[in-house]
Protein backbone atom coordinates (compact mmCIF):
# COMPACT_ATOMS: atom_id res chain seq x y z
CA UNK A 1 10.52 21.21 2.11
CA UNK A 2 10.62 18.13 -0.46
CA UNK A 3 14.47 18.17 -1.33
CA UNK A 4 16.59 16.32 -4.35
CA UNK A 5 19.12 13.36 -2.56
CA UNK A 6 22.50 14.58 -2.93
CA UNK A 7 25.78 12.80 -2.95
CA UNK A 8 26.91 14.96 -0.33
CA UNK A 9 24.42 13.62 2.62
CA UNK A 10 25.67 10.42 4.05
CA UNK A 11 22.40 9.37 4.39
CA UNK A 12 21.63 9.54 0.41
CA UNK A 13 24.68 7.70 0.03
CA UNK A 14 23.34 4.50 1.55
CA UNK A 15 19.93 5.27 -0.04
CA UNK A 16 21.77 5.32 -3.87
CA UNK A 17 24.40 2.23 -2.87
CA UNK A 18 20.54 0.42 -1.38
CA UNK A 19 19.16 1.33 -4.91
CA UNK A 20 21.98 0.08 -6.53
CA UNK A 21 22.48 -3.38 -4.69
CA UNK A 22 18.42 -3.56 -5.11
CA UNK A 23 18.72 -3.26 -8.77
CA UNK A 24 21.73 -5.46 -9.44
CA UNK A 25 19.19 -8.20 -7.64
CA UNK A 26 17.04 -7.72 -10.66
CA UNK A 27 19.45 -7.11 -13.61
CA UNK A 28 22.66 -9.41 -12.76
CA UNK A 29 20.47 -12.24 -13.09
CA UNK A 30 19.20 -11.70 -16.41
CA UNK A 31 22.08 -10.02 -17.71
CA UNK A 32 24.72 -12.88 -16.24
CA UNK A 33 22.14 -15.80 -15.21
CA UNK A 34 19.31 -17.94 -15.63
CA UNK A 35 17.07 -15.20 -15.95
CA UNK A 36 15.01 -12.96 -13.40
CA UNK A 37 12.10 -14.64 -11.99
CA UNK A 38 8.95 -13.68 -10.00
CA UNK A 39 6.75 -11.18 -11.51
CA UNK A 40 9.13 -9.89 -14.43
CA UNK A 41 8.88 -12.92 -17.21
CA UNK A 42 5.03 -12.22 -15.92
CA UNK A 43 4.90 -8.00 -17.07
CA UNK A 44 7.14 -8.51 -20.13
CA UNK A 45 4.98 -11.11 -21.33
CA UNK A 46 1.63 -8.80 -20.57
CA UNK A 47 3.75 -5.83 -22.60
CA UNK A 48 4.30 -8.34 -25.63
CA UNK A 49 0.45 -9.12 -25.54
CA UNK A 50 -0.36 -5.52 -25.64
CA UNK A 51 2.44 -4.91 -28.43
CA UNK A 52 0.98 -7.86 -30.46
CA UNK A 53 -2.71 -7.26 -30.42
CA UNK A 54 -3.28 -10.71 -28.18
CA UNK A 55 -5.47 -11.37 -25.16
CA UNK A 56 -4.48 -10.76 -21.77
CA UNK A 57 -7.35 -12.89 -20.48
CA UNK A 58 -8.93 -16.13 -20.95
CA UNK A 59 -11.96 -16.21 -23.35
CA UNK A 60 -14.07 -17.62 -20.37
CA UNK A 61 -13.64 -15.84 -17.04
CA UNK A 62 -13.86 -18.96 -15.42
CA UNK A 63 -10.31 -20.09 -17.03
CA UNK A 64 -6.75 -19.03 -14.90
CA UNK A 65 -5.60 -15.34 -15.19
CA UNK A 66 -2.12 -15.56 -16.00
CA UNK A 67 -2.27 -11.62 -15.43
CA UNK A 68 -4.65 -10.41 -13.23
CA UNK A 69 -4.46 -6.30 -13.05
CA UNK A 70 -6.66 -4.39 -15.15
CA UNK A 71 -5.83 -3.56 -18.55
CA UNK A 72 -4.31 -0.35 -18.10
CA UNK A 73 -1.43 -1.86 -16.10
CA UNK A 74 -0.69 -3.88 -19.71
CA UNK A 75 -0.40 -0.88 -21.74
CA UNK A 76 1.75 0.83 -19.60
CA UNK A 77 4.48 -2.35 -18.95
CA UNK A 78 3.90 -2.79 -23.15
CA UNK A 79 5.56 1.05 -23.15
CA UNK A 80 9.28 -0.21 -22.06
CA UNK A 81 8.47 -4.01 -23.26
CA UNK A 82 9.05 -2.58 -26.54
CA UNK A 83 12.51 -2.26 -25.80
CA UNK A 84 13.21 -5.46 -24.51
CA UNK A 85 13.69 -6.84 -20.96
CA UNK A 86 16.61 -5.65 -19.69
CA UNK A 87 14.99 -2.29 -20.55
CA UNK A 88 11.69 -3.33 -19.18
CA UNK A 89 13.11 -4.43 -15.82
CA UNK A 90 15.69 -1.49 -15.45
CA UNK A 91 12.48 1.48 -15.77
CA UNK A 92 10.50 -0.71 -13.10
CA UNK A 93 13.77 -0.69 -10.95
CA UNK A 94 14.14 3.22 -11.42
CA UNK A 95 10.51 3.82 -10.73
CA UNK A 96 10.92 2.08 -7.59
CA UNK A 97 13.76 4.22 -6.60
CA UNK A 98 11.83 7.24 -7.23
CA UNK A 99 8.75 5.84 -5.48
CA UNK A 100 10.78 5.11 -2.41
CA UNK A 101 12.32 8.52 -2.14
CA UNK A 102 9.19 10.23 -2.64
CA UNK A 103 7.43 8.34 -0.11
CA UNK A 104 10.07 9.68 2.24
CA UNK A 105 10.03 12.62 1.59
CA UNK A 106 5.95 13.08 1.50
CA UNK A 107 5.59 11.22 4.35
CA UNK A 108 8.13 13.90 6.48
CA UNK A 109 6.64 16.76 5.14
CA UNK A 110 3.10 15.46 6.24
CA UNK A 111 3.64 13.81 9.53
CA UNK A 112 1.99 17.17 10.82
CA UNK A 113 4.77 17.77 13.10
CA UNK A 114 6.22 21.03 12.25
CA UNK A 115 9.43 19.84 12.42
CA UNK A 116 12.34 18.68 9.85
CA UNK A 117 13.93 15.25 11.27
CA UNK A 118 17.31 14.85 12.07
CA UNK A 119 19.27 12.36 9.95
CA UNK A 120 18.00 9.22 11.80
CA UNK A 121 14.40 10.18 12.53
CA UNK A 122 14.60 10.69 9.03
CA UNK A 123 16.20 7.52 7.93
CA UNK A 124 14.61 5.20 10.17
CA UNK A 125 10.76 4.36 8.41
CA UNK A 126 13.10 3.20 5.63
CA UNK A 127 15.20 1.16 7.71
CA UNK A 128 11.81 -0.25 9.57
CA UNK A 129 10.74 -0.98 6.27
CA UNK A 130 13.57 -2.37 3.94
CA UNK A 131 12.43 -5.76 4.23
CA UNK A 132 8.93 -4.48 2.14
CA UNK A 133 11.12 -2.42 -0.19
CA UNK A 134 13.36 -5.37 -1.08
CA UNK A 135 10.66 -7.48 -2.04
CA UNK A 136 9.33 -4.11 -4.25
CA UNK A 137 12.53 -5.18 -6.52
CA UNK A 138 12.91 -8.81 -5.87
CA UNK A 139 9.21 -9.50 -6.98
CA UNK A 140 8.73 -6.96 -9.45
CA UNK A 141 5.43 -5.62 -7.24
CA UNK A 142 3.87 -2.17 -8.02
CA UNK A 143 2.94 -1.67 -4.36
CA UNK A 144 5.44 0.92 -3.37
CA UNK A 145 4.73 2.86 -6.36
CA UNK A 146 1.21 2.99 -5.53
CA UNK A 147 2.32 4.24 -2.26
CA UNK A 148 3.88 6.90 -3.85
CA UNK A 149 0.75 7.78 -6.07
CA UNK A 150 -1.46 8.03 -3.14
CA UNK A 151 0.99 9.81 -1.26
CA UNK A 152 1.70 12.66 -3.71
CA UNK A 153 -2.28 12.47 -4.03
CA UNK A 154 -2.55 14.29 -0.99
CA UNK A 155 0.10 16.13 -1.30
CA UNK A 156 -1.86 17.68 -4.27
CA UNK A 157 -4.75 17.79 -2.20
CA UNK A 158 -3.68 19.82 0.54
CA UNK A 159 -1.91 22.53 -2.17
CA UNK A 160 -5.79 22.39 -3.14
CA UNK A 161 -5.24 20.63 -6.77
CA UNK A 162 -8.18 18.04 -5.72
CA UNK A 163 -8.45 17.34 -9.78
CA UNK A 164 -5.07 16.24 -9.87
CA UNK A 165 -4.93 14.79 -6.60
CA UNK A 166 -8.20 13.04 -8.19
CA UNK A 167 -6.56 11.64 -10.85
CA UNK A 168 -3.55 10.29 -9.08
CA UNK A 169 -6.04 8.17 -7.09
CA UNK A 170 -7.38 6.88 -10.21
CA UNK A 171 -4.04 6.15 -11.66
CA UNK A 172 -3.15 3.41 -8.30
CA UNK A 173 -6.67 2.22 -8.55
CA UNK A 174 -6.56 1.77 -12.72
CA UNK A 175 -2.96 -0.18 -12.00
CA UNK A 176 -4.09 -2.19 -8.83
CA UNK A 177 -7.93 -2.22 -7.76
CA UNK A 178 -7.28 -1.71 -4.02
CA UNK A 179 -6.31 1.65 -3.76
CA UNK A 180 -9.59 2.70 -4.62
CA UNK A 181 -10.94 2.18 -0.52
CA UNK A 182 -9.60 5.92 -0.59
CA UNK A 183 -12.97 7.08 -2.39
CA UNK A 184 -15.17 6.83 0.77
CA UNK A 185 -12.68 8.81 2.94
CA UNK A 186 -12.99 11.65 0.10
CA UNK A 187 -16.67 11.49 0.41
CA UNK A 188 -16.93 11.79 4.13
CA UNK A 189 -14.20 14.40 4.17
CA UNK A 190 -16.56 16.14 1.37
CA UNK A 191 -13.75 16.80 -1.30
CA UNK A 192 -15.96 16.54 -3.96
CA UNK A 193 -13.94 18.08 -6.81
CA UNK A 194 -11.51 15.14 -5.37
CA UNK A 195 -14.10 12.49 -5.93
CA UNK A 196 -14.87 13.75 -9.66
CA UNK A 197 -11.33 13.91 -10.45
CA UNK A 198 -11.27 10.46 -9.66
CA UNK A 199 -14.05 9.01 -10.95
CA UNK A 200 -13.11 11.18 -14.29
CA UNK A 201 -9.95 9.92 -14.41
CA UNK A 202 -11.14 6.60 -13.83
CA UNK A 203 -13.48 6.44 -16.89
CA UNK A 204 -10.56 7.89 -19.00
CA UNK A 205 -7.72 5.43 -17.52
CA UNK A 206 -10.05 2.23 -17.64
CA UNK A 207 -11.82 2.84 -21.20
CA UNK A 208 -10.28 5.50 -22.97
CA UNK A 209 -6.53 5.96 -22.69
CA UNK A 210 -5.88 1.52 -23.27
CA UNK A 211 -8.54 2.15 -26.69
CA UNK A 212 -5.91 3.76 -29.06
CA UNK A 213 -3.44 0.55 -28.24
CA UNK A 214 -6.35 -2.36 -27.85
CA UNK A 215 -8.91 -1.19 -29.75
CA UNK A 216 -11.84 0.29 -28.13
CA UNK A 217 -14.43 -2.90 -28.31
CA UNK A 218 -11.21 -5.30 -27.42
CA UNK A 219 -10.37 -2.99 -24.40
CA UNK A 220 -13.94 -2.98 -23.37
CA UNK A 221 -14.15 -7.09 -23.57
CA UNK A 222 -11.03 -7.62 -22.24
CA UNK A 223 -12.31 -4.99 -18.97
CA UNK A 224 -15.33 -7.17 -18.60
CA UNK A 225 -13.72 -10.46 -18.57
CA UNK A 226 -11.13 -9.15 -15.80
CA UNK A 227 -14.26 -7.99 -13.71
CA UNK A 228 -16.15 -10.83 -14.08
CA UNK A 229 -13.29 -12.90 -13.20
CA UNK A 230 -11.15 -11.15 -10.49
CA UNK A 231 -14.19 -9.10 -8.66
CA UNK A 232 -17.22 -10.39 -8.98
CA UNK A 233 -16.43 -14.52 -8.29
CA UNK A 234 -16.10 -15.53 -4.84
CA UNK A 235 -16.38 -18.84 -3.15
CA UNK A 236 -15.51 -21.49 -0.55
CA UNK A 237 -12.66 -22.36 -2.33
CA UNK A 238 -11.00 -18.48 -2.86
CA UNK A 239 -11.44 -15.52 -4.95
CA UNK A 240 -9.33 -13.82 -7.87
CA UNK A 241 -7.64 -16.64 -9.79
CA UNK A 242 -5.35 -17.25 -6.56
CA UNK A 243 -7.31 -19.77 -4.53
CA UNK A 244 -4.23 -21.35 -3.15
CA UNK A 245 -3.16 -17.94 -1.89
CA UNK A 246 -6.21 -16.35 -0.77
CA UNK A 247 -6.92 -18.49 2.95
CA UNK A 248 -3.56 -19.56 3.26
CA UNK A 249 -0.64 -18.06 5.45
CA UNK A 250 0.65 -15.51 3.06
CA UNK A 251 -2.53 -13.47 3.21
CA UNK A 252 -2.90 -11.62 6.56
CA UNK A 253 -5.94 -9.09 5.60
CA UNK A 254 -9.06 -8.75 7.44
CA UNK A 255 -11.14 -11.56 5.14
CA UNK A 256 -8.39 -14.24 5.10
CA UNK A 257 -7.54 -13.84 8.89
CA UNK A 258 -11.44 -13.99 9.74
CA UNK A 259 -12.07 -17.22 7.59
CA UNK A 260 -8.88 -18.88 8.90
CA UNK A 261 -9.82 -18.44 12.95
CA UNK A 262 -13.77 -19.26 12.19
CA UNK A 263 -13.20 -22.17 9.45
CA UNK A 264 -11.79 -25.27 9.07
CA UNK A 265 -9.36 -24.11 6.12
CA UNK A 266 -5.97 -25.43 5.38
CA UNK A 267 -3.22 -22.60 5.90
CA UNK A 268 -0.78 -24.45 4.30
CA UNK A 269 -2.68 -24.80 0.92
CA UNK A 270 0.10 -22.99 -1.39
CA UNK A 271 2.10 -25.91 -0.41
CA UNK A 272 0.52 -29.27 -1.40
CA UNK A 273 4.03 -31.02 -0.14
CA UNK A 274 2.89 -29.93 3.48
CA UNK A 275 0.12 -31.96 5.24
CA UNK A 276 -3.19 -29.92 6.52
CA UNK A 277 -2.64 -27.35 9.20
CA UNK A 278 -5.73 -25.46 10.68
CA UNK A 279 -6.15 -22.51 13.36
CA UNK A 280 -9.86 -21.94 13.58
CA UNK A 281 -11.14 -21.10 17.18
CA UNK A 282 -14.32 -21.80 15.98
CA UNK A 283 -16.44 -23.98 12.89
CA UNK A 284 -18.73 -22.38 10.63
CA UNK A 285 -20.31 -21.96 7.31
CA UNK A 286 -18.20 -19.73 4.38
CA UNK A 287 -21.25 -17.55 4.55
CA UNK A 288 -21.49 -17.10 8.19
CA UNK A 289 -17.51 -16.40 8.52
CA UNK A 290 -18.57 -13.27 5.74
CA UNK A 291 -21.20 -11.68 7.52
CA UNK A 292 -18.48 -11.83 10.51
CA UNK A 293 -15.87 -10.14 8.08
CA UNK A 294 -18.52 -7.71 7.49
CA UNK A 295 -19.57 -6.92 10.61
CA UNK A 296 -16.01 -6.55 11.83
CA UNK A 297 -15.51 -3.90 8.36
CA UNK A 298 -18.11 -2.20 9.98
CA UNK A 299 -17.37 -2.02 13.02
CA UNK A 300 -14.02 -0.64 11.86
CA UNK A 301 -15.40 1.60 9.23
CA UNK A 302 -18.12 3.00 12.25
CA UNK A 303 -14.96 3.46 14.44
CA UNK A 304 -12.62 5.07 12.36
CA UNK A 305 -15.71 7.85 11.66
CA UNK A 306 -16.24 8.47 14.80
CA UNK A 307 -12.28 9.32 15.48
CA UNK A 308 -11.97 11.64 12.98
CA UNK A 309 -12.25 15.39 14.26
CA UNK A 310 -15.19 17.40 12.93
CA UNK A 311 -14.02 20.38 10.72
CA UNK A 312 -13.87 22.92 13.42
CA UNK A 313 -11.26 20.71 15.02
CA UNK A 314 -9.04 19.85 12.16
CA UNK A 315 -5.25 20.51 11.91
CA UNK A 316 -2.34 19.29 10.30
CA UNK A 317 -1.10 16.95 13.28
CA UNK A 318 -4.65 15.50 13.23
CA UNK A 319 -4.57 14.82 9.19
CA UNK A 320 -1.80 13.22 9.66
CA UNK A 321 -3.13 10.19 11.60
CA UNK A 322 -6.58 10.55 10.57
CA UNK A 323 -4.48 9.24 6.71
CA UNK A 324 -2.20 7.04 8.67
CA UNK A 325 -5.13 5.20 10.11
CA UNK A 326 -6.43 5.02 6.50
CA UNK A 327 -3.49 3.54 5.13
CA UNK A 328 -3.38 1.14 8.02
CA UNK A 329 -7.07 0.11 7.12
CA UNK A 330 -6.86 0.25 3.36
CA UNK A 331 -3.60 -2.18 3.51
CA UNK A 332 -5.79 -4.95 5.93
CA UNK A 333 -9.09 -4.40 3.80
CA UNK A 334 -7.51 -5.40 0.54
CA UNK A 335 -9.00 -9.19 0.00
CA UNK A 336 -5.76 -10.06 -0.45
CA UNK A 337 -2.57 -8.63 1.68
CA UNK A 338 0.39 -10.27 1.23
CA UNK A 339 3.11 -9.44 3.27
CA UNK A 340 4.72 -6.85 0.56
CA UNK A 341 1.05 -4.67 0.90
CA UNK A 342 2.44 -3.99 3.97
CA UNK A 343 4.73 -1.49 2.47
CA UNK A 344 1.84 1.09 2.82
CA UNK A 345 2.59 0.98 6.60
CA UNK A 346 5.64 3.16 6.05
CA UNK A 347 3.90 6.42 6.73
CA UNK A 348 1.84 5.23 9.68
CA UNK A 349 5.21 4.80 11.11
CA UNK A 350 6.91 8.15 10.48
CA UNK A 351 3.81 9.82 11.37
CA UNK A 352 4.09 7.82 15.05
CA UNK A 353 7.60 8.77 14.83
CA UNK A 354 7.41 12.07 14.23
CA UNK A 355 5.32 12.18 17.67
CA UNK A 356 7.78 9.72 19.63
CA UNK A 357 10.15 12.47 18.62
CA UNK A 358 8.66 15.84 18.92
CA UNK A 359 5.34 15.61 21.61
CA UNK A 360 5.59 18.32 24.44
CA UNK A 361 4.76 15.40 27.01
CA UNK A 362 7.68 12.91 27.85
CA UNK A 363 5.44 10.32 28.89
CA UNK A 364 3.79 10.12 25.75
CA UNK A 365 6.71 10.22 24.11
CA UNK A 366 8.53 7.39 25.92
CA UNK A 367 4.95 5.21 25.48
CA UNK A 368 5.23 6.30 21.46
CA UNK A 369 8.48 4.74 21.01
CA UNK A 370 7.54 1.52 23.22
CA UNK A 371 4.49 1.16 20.79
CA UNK A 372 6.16 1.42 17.76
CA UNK A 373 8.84 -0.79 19.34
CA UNK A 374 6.34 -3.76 19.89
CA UNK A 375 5.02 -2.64 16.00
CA UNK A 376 8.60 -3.55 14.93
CA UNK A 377 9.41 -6.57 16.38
CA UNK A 378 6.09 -8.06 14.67
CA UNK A 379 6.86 -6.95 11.41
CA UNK A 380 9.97 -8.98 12.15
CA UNK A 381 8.62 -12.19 12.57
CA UNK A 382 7.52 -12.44 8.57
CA UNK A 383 11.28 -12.95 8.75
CA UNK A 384 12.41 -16.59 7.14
CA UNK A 385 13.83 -17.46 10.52
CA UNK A 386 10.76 -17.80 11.94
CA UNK A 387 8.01 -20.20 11.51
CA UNK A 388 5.19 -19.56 9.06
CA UNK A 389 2.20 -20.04 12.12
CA UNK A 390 3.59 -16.31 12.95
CA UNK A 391 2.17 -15.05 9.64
CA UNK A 392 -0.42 -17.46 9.51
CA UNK A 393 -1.76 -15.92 13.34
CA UNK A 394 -1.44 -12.58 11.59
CA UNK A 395 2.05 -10.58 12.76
CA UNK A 396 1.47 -8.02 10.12
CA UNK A 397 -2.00 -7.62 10.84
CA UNK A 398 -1.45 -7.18 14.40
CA UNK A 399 1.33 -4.62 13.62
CA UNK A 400 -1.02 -2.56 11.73
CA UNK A 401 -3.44 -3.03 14.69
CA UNK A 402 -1.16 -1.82 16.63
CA UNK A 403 0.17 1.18 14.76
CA UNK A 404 -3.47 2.10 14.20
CA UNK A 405 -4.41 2.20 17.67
CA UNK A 406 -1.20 4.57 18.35
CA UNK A 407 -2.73 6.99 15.81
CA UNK A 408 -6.11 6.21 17.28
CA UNK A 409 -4.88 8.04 20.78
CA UNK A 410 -2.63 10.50 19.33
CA UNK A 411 -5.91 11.73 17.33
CA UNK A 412 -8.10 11.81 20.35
CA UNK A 413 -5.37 13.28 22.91
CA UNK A 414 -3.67 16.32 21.00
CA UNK A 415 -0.77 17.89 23.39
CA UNK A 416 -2.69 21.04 25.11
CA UNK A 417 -2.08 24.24 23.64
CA UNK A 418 0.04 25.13 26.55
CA UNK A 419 2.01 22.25 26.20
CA UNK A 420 2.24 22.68 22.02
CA UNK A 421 3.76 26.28 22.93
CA UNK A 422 6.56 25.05 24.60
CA UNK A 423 8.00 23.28 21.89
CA UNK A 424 11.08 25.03 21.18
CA UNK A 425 10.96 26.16 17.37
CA UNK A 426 11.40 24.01 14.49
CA UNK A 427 15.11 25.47 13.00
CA UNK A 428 14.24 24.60 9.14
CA UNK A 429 11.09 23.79 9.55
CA UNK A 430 8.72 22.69 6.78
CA UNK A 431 6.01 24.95 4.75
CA UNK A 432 3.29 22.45 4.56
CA UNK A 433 1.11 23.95 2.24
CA UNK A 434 -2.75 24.86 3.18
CA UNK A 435 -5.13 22.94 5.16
CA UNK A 436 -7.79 21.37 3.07
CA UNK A 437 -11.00 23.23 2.69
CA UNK A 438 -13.92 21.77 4.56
């Protein structure tokens, strides 16, 4: 079951003296410094424009996008802007706290193992991850917090609350745009009160619930301009107001990695102080290298439908890395994946742990941990210490490749019934809730 931390449990201990060292990485320097940097100057200022009645966007959605999330996101931050920054900075440290114990906790209870970890199974996605998680606090990014939306999304879902569940989607996808890649996988999997919760919600997040606080014709405007300038521009040169960011080393999705290996584009372009570096295998036109991006997308797309079981065949185990392949492939689809998105790999992890740990066949198990070994090591070499031509050849993207093709197998090759009944019984183990109706 989903539990409270307590004070008593070692293992909450280091999670609430982690939460505290995270947050005094945010507050000491505002409170007893210069000032915080990265993304908070960036969301108090967005809160003050809301608070203010003045523009989050350019007049011409050609101009620069200081902010570049929907409006929504603006409304919300202007919420505990009113209070100041110190205030501001300390509720997006404490949501981030929450968000990371949550996505524990869901991502346990739905690892479709049966079983309740011990106290390092349990511990160690976090530990795998912490290097994501500080950058959650250090940069002031929502990305965990999404992680947590989409997460208790399907929690809903499977205690058959798609409306809710529906509207939780909508909520990460009103904040941040790429959370919405989940809408497809609701369609195929036919959870169609799911897919009107979220469009609903969508509607009422985008255009109604920012009207009362922008007006509704200045809400409306303001939604345009974003769309015309974050989604629907795209050229040689990049796409949503971050051209220096979008073929460079720093983005490992699907589109960036593509262009890089079949174009002559400069990796190093964030850094003007750096001369040219290149990596393509290949030279070809920007609209060649995007029909390759979308034939790879679909050749992804077309395999990742053909390993999901039917309905006869579902179960719990398989749900569990049917979602963990999704979150693999919604991370690497976003345009732009930096190497915080990569946060969302946290329960593709403890769902390949949970197997490591518990599968009835020992050489599966021993294969498990060597895979998510391998996984590991390349998430480590985003570290500082090593060169940036890691990143730029895609660790994190080959990490997710990885972890996806782990799932992959586990999904196709489910332990024998035989072998399932001689796992010894689960002492404490978890009530999952319902499968999902068909």
């Amino acid at each position: 079951m989903l539990r409270y931390p307590s004070f008593r449990a070692p293992l909450d201990l280091l999670f609430f003296v982690c939460c505290l060292a995270l947050t005094a990485d945010v507050l000491v320097p505002e409170i007893w410094g210069n000032g915080k940097t990265k993304d908070y100057p960036l969301w108090y200022w967005a809160g003050q424009q809301v608070l203010h009645g003045l523009n989050l966007y350019p007049l011409n959605p050609d101009g620069y996008f200081d902010f570049i999330y929907p409006p929504l996101s603006a409304v919300l931050l202007a919420i505990p802007a009113f209070l100041g920054k110190i205030p501001l900075y300390l509720v997006l440290c404490l949501l981030n706290v929450v968000a990371w114990w949550m996505t524990a906790q869901f991502s346990h209870a739905m690892a479709g193992s049966g079983r309740k970890p011990n106290m390092w199974l349990e511990a160690l996605p976090g530990i795998v991850t912490v290097t994501f998680v500080f950058d959650m606090f250090d940069l002031g990014q929502p990305n965990l917090m999404l992680l947590a939306m989409m997460l208790y999304g399907l929690w809903l879902l499977r205690g058959e609350r798609p409306w809710l569940a529906g509207g939780m989607f909508a909520l990460a996808t009103a904040i941040k745009v790429f959370p919405v890649a989940v809408l497809p996988y609701l369609v195929w999997r036919r959870r169609w009160r799911a897919v009107a919760g979220m469009i609903v919600f969508l509607g009422i997040f985008l255009f109604v619930l920012p009207a009362p606080f922008r007006g509704f014709q200045h809400n409306a405007t303001e939604l345009k301009t974003w769309y015309q300038g974050m989604v629907a521009t795209s050229s040689e040169k990049g796409f949503g107001k971050r051209d220096e960011q979008n073929w460079s080393w720093v983005n490992q999705s699907i589109i960036a990695m593509t262009h890089r290996l079949t174009r002559p584009v400069n990796y190093v372009q964030d850094d003007l102080s750096k001369p040219p570096r290149y990596m393509n295998v290949i030279d070809v036109e920007f609209k060649t290298a995007n029909w390759i991006v979308l034939a790879i997308s679909a050749l992804i797309g077309l395999g990742y439908l053909a390993v999901m079981p039917p309905a006869a065949r579902r179960t719990e185990k398989s749900d569990a890395e049917e979602i963990g392949i999704l979150f693999c492939l919604m991370t690497v689809a976003s345009p732009l994946a930096r190497q915080y998105y990569f946060m969302w790999l946290f329960f593709p992890i403890t769902v390949l742990l949970h197997r490591a740990a518990y599968d009835p066949r020992p050489k599966v198990q021993v294969v498990t941990w060597i895979l998510l070994a391998i996984a590991g090591l390349l998430l480590l070499l985003s570290l500082p210490l090593f060169p940036i031509e890691l990143q730029a050849y895609g660790n994190n993207l080959a990490s997710a490749a990885l972890l996806t093709a782990g799932l992959v197998w586990h999904i196709l090759n489910p332990p024998r019934e035989q072998e399932a009944k001689a796992l010894p019984p689960a002492a404490g183990g978890l009530q999952l809730g319902a499968t999902p109706n068909q």
